[in-house]
PDB file of N, CA and C in Angstrom:
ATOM      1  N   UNK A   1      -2.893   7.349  16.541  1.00  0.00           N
ATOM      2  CA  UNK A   1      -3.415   6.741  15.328  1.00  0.00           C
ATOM      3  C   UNK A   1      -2.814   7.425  14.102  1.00  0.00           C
ATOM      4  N   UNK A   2      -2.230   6.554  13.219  1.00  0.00           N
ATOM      5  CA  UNK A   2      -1.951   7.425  12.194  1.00  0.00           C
ATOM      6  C   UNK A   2      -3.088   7.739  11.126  1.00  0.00           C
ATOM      7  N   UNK A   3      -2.842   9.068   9.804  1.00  0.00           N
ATOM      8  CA  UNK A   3      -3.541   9.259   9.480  1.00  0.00           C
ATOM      9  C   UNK A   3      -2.867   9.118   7.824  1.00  0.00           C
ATOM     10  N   UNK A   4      -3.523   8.308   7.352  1.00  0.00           N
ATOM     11  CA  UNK A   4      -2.505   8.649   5.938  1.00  0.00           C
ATOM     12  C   UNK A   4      -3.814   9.648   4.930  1.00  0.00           C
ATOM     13  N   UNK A   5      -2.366   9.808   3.812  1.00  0.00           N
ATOM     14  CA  UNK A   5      -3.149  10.935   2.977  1.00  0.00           C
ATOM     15  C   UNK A   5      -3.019  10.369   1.674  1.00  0.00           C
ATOM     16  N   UNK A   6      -3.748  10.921   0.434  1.00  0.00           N
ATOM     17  CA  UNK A   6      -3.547  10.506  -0.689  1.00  0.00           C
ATOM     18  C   UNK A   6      -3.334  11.580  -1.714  1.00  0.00           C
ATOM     19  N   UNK A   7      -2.265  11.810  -2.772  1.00  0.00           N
ATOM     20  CA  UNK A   7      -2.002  12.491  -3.437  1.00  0.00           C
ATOM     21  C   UNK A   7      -1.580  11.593  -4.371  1.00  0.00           C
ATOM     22  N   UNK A   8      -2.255  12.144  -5.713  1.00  0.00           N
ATOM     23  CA  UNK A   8      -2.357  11.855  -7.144  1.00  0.00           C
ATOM     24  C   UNK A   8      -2.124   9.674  -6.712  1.00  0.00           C
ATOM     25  N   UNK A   9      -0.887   9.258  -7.564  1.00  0.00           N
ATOM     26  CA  UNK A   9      -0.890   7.691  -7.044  1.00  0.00           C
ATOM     27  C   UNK A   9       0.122   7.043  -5.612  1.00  0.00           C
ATOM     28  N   UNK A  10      -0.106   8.004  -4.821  1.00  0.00           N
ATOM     29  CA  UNK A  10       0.830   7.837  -3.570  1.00  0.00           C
ATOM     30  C   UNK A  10      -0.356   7.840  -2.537  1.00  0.00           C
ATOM     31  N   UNK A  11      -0.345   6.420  -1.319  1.00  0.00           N
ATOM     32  CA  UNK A  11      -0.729   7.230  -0.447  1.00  0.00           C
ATOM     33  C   UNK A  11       0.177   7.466   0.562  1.00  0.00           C
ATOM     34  N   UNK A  12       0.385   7.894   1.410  1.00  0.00           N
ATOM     35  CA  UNK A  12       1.494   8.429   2.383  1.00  0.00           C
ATOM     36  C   UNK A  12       1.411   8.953   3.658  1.00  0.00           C
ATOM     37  N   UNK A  13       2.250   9.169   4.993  1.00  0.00           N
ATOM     38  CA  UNK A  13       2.268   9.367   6.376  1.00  0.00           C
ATOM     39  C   UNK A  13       3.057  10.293   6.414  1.00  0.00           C
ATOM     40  N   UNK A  14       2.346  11.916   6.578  1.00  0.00           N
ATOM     41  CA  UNK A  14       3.286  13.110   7.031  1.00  0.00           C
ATOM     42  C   UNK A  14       3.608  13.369   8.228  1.00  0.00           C
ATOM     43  N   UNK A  15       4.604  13.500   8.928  1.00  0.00           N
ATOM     44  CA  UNK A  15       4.621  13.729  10.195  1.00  0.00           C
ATOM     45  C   UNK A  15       5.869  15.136   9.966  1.00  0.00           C
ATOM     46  N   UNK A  16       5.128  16.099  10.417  1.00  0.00           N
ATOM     47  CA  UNK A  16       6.375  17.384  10.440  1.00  0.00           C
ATOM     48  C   UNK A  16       6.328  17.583   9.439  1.00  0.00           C
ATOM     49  N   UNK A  17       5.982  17.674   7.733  1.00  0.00           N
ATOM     50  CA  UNK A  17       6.295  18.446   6.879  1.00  0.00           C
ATOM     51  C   UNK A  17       6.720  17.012   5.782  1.00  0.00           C
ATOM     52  N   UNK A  18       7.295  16.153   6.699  1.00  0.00           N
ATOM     53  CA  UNK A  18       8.170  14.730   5.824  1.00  0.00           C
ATOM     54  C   UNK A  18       6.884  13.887   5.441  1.00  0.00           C
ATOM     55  N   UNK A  19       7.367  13.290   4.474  1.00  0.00           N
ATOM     56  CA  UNK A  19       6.633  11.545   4.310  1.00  0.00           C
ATOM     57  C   UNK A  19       7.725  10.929   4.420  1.00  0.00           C
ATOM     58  N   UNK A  20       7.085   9.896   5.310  1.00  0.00           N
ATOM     59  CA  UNK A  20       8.126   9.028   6.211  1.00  0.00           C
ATOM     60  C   UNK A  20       7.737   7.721   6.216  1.00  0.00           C
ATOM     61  N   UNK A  21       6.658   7.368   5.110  1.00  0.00           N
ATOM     62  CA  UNK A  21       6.164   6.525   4.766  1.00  0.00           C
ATOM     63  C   UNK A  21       5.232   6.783   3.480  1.00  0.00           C
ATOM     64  N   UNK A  22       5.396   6.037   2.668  1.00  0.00           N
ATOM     65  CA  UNK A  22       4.117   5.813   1.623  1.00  0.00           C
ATOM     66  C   UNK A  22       4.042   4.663   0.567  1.00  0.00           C
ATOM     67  N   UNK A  23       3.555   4.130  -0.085  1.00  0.00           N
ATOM     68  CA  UNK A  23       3.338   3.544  -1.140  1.00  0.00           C
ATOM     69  C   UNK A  23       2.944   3.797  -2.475  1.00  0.00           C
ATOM     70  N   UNK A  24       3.634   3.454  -3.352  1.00  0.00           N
ATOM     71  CA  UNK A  24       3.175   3.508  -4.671  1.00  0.00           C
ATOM     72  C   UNK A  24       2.456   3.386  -5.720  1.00  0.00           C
ATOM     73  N   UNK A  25       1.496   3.719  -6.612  1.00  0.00           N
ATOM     74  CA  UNK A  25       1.140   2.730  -7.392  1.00  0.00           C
ATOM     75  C   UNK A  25       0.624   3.141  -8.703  1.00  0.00           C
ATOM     76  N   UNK A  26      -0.004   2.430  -9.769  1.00  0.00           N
ATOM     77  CA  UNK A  26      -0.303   2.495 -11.289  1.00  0.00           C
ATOM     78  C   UNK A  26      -1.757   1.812 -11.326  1.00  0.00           C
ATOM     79  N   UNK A  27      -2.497   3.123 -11.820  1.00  0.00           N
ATOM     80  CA  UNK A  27      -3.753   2.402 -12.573  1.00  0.00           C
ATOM     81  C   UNK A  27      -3.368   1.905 -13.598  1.00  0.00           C
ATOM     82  N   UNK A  28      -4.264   0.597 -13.921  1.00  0.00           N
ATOM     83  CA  UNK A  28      -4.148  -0.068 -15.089  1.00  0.00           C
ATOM     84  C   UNK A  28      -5.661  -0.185 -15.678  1.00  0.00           C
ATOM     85  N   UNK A  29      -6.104  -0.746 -17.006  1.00  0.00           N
ATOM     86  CA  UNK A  29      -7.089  -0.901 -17.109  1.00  0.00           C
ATOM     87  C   UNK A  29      -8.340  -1.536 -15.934  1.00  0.00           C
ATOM     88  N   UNK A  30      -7.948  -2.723 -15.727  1.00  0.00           N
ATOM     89  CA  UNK A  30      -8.384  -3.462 -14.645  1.00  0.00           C
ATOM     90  C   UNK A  30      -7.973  -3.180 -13.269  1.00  0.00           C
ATOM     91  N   UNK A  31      -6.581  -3.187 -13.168  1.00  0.00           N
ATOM     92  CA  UNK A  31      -5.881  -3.317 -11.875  1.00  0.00           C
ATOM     93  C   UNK A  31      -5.388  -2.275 -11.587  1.00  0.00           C
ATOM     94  N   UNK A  32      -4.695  -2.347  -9.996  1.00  0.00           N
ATOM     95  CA  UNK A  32      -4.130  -1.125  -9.909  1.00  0.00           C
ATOM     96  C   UNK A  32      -2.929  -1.689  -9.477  1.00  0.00           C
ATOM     97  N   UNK A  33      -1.465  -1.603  -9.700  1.00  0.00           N
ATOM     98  CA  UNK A  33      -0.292  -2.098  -9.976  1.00  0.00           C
ATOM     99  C   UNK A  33       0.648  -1.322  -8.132  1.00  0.00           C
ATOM    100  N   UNK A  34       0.788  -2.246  -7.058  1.00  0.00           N
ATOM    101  CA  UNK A  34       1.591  -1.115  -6.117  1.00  0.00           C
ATOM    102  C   UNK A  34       3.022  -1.598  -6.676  1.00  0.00           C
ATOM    103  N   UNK A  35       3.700  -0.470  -6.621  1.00  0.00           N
ATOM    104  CA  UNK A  35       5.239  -1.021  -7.368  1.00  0.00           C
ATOM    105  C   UNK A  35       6.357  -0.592  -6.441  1.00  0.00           C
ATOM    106  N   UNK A  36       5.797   0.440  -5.002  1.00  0.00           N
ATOM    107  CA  UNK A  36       7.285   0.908  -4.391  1.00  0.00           C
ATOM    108  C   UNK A  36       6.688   1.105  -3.042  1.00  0.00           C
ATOM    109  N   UNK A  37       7.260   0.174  -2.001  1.00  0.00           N
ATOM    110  CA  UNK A  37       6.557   0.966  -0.542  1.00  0.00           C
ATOM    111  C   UNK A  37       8.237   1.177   0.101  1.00  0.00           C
ATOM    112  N   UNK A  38       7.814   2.367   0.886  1.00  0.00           N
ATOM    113  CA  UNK A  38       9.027   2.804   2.021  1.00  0.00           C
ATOM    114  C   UNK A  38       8.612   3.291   2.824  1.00  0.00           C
ATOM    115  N   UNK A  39       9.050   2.794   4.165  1.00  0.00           N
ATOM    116  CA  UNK A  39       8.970   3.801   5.525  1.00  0.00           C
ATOM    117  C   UNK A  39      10.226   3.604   6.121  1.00  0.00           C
ATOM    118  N   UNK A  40       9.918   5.071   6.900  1.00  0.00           N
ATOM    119  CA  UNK A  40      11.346   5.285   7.785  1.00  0.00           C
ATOM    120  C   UNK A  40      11.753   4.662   8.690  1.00  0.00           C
ATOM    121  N   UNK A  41      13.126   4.454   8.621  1.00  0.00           N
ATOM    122  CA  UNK A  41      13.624   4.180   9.921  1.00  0.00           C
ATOM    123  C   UNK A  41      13.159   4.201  11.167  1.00  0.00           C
ATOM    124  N   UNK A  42      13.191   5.190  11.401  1.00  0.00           N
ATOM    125  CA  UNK A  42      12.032   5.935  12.591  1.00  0.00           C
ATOM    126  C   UNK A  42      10.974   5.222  12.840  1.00  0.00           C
ATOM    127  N   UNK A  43      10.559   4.793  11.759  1.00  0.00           N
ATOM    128  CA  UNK A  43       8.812   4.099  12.008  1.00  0.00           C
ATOM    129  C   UNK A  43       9.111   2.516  12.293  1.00  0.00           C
ATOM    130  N   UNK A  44       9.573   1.749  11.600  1.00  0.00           N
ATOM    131  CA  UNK A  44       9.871   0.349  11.072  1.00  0.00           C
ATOM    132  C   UNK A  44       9.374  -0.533  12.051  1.00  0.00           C
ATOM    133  N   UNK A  45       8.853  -1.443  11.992  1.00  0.00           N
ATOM    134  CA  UNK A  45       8.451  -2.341  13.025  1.00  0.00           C
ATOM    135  C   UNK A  45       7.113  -2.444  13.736  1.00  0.00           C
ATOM    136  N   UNK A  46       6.738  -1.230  13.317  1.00  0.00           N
ATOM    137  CA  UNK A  46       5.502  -0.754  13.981  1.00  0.00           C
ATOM    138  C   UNK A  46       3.984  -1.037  12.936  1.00  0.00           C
ATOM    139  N   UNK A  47       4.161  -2.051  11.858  1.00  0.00           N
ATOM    140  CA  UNK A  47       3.173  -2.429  11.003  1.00  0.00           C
ATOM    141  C   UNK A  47       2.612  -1.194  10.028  1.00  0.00           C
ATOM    142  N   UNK A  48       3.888  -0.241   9.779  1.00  0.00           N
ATOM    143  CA  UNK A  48       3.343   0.966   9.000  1.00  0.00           C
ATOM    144  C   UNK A  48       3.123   0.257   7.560  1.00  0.00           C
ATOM    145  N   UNK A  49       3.834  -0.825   7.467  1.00  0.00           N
ATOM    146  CA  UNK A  49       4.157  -0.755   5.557  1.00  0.00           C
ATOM    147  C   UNK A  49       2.524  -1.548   5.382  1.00  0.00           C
ATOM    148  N   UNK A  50       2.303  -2.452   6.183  1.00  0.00           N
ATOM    149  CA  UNK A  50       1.271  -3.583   5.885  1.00  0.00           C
ATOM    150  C   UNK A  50      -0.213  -2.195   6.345  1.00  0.00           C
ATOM    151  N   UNK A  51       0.131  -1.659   7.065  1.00  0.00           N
ATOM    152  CA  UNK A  51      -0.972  -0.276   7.139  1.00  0.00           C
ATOM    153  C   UNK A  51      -1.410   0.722   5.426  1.00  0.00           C
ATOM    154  N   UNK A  52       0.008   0.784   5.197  1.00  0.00           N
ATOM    155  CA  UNK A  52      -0.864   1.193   3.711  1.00  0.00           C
ATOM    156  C   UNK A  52      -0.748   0.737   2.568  1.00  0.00           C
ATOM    157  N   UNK A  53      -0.412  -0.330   2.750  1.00  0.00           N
ATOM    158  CA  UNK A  53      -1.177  -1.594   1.643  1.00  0.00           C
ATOM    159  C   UNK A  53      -2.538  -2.071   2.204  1.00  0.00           C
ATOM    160  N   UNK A  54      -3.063  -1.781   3.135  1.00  0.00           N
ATOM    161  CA  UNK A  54      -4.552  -1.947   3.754  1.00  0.00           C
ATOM    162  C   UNK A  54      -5.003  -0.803   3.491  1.00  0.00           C
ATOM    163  N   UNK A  55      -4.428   0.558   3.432  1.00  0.00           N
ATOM    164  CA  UNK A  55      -5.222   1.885   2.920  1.00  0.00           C
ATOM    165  C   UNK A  55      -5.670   1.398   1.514  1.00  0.00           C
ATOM    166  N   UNK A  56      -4.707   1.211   0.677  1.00  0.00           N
ATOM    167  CA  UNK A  56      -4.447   0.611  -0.910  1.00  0.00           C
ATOM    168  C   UNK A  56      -5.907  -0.112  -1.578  1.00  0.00           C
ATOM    169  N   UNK A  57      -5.498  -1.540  -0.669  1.00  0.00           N
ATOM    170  CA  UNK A  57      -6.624  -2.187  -0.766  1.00  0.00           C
ATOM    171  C   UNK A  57      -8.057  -1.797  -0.495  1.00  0.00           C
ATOM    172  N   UNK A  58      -8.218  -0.713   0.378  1.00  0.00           N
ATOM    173  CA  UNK A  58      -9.633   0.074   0.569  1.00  0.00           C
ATOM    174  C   UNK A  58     -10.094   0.599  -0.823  1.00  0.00           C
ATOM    175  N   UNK A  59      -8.431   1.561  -1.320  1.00  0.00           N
ATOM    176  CA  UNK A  59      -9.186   2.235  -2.388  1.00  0.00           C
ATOM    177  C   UNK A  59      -9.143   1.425  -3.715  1.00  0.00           C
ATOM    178  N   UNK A  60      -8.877   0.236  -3.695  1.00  0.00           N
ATOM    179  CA  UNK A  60      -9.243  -0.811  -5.089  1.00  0.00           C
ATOM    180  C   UNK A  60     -10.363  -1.062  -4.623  1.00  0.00           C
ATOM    181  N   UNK A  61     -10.610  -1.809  -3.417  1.00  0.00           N
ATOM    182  CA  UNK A  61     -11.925  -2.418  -3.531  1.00  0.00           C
ATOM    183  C   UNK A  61     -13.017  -1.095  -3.615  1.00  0.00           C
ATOM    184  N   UNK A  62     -12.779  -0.014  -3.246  1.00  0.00           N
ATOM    185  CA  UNK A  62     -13.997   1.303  -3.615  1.00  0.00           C
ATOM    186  C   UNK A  62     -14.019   1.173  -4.904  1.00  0.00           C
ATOM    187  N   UNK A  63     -12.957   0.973  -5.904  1.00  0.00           N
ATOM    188  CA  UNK A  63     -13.018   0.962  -7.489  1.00  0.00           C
ATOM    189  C   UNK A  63     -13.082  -0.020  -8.307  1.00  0.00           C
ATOM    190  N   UNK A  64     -13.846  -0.926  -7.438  1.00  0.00           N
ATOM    191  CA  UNK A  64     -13.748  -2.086  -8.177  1.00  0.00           C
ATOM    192  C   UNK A  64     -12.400  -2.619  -8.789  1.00  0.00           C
ATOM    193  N   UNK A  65     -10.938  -2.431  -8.528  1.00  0.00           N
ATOM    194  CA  UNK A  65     -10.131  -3.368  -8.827  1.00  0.00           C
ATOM    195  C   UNK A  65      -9.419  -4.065  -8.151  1.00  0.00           C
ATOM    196  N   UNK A  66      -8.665  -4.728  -8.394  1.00  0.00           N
ATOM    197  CA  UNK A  66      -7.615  -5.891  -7.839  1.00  0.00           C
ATOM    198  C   UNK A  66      -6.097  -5.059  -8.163  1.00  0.00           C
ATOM    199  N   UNK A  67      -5.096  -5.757  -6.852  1.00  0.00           N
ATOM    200  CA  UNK A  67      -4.014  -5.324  -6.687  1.00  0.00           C
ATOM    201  C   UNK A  67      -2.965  -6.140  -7.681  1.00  0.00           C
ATOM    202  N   UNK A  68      -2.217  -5.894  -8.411  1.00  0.00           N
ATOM    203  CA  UNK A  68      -1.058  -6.386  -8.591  1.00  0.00           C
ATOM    204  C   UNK A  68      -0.087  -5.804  -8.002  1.00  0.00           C
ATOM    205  N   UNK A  69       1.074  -6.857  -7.347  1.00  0.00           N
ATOM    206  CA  UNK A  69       2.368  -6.177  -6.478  1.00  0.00           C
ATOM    207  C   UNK A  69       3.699  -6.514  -7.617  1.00  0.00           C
ATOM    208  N   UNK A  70       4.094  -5.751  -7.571  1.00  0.00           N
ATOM    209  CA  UNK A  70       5.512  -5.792  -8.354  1.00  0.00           C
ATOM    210  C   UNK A  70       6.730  -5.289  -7.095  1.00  0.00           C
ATOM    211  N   UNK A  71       5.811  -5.048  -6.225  1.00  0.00           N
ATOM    212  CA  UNK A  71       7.066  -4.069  -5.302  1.00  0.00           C
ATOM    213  C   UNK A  71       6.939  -5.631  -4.253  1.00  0.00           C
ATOM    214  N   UNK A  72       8.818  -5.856  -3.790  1.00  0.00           N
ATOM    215  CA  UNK A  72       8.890  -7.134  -3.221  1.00  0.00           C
ATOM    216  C   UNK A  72       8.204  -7.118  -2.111  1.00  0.00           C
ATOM    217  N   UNK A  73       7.499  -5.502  -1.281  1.00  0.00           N
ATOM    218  CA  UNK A  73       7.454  -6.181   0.086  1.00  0.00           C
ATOM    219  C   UNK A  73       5.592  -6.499  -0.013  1.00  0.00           C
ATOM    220  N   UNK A  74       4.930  -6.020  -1.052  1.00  0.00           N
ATOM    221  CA  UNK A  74       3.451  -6.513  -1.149  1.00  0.00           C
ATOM    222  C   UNK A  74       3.824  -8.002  -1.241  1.00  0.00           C
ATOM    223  N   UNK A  75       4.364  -8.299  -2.913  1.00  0.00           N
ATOM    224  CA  UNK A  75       4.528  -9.283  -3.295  1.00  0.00           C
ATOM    225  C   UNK A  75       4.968 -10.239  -1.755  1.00  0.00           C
ATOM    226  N   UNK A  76       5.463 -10.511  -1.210  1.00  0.00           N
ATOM    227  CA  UNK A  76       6.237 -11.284   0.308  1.00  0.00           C
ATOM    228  C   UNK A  76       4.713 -11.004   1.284  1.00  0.00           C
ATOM    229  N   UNK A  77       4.256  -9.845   1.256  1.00  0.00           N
ATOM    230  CA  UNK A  77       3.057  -9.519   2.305  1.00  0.00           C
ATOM    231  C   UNK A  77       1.548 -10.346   1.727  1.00  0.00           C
ATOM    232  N   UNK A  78       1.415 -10.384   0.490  1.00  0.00           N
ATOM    233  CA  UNK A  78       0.349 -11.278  -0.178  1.00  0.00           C
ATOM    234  C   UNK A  78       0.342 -12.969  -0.021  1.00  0.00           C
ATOM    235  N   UNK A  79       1.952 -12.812   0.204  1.00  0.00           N
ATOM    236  CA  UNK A  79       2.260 -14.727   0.165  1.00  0.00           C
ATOM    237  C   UNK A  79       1.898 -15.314   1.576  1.00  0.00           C
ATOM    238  N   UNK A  80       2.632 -14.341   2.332  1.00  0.00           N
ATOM    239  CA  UNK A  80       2.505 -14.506   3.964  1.00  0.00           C
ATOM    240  C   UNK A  80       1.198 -14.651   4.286  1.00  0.00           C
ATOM    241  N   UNK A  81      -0.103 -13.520   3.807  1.00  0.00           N
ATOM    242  CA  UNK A  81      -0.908 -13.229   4.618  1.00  0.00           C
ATOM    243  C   UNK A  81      -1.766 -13.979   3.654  1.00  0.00           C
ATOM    244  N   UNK A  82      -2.276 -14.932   2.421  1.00  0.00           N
ATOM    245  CA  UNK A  82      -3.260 -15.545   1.860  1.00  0.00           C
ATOM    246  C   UNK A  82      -4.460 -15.176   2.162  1.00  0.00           C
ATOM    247  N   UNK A  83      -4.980 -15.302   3.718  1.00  0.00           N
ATOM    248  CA  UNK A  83      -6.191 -15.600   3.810  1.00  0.00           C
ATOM    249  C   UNK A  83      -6.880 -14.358   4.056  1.00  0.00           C
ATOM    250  N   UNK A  84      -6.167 -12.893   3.855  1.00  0.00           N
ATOM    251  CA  UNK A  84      -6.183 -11.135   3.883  1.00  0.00           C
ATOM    252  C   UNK A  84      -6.335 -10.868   2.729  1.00  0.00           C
ATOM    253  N   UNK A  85      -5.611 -11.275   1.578  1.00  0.00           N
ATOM    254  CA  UNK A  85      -5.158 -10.648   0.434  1.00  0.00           C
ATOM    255  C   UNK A  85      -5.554 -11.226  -0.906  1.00  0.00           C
ATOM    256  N   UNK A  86      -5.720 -12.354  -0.636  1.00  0.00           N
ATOM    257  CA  UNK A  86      -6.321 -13.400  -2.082  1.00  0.00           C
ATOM    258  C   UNK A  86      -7.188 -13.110  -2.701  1.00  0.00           C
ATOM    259  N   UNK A  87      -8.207 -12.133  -2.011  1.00  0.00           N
ATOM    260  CA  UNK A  87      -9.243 -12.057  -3.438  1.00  0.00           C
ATOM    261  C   UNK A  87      -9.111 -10.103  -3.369  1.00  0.00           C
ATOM    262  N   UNK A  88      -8.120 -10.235  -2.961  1.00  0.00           N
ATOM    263  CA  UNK A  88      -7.825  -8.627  -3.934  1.00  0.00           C
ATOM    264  C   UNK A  88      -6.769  -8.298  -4.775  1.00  0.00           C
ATOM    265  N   UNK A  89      -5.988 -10.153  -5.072  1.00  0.00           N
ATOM    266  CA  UNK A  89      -4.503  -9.757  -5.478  1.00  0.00           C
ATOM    267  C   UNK A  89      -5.131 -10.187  -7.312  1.00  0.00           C
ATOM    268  N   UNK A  90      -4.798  -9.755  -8.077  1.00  0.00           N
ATOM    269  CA  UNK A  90      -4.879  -9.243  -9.265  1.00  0.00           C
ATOM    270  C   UNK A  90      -4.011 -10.407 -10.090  1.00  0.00           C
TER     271      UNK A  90
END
């Protein structure tokens, strides 16, 4: 099971010392803006990226806000998945 972590606006997957995955993002007044996800090589395929844009979405909906994606692979992951993401997309 992975375990992600959160530091300042990143949350992220350490394995060994590395982040080898994490996502980005910006409080805004209302919203909270994700603008950059990457995982490794190593990982890819294995549903890491759509894993912490679901961490993400935990910690908007704890704060009462909505996501805006500027980063292409939310933005593509919000379109795909509608009936997951629609009433948290911003």
């Amino acid at each position: 099971m992975m375990e992600f972590k959160q530091k300042d606006n990143m949350i992220y997957l350490e394995i060994d010392g590395q982040d080898l995955a994490y996502i980005k993002f910006a409080y805004h007044d209302d919203y909270i803006e994700a603008y950059s996800t990457f995982v490794d090589t190593s990982l890819r395929g294995q549903g890491v990226a759509e894993k912490l844009v679901d961490a993400l979405v935990a910690v908007a909906k704890e704060e009462n806000k909505r996501i805006n994606p500027t980063c292409s692979y939310v933005v593509n992951l919000f379109e795909k998945k509608p009936e997951k993401y629609s009433d948290i997309q911003h």
